[in-house]
Protein backbone atom coordinates (compact mmCIF):
# COMPACT_ATOMS: atom_id res chain seq x y z
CA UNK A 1 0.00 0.00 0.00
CA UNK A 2 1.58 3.37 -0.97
CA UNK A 3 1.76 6.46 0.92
CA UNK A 4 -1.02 8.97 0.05
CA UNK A 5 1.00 12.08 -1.85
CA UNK A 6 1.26 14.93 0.50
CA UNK A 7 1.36 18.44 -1.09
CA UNK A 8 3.29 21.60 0.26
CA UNK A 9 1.24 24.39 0.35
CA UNK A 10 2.89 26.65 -2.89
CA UNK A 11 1.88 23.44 -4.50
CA UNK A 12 -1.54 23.58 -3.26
CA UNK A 13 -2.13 27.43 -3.90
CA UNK A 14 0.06 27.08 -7.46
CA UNK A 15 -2.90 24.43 -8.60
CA UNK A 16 -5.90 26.25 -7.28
CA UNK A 17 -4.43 29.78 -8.61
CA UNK A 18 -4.98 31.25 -5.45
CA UNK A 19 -2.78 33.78 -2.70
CA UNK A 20 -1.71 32.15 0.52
CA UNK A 21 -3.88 35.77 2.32
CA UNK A 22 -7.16 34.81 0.12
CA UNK A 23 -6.03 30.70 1.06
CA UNK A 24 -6.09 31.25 4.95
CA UNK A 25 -9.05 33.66 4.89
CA UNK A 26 -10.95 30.94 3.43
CA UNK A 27 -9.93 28.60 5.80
CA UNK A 28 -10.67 31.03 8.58
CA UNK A 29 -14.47 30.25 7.51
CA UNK A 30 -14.15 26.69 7.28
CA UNK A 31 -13.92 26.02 3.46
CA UNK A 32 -10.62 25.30 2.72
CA UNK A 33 -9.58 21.52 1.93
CA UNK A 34 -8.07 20.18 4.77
CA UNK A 35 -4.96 20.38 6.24
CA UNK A 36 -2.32 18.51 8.41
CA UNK A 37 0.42 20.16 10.35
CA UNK A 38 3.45 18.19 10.55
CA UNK A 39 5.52 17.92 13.61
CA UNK A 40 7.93 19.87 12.49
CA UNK A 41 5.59 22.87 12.10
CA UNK A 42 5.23 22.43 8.29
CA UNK A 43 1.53 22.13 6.87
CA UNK A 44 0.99 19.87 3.75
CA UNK A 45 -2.84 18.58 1.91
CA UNK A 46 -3.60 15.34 1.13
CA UNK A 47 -3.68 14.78 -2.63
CA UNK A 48 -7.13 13.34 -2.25
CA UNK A 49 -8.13 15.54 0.12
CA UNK A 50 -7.30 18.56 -2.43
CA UNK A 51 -9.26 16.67 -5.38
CA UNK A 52 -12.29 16.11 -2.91
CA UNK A 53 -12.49 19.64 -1.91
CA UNK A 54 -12.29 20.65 -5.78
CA UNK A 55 -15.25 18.31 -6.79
CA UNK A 56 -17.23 19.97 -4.35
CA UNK A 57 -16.93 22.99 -5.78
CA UNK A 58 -17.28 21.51 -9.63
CA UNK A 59 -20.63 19.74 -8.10
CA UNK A 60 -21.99 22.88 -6.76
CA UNK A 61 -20.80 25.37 -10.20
């Protein structure tokens, strides 16, 4: 079983087209894909967390 691909966050805002200020004020309201903080302090996404979130959106458009 492979290891789900984790994304940095310039990768995540890069593929959404989005700035990190727009990314967190999103995620202050709750819509943002989730997140996981490392132990080391860095944050990365979930590849299929990322895709998830986007179908949402593609579902809702």
């Amino acid at each position: 079983m492979s290891r789900p691909k984790l994304l940095k966050l310039p990768e995540v805002l890069e593929e959404i087209d989005m700035s990190r200020a727009a990314f967190y004020r999103m995620r202050a309201r709750g819509k943002a894909p989730k997140l996981i903080k490392l132990p080391n302090g860095q944050i990365r996404c979930r590849r299929d967390d990322l895709d998830t979130w986007l179908n949402s959106y593609q579902e809702a458009a």
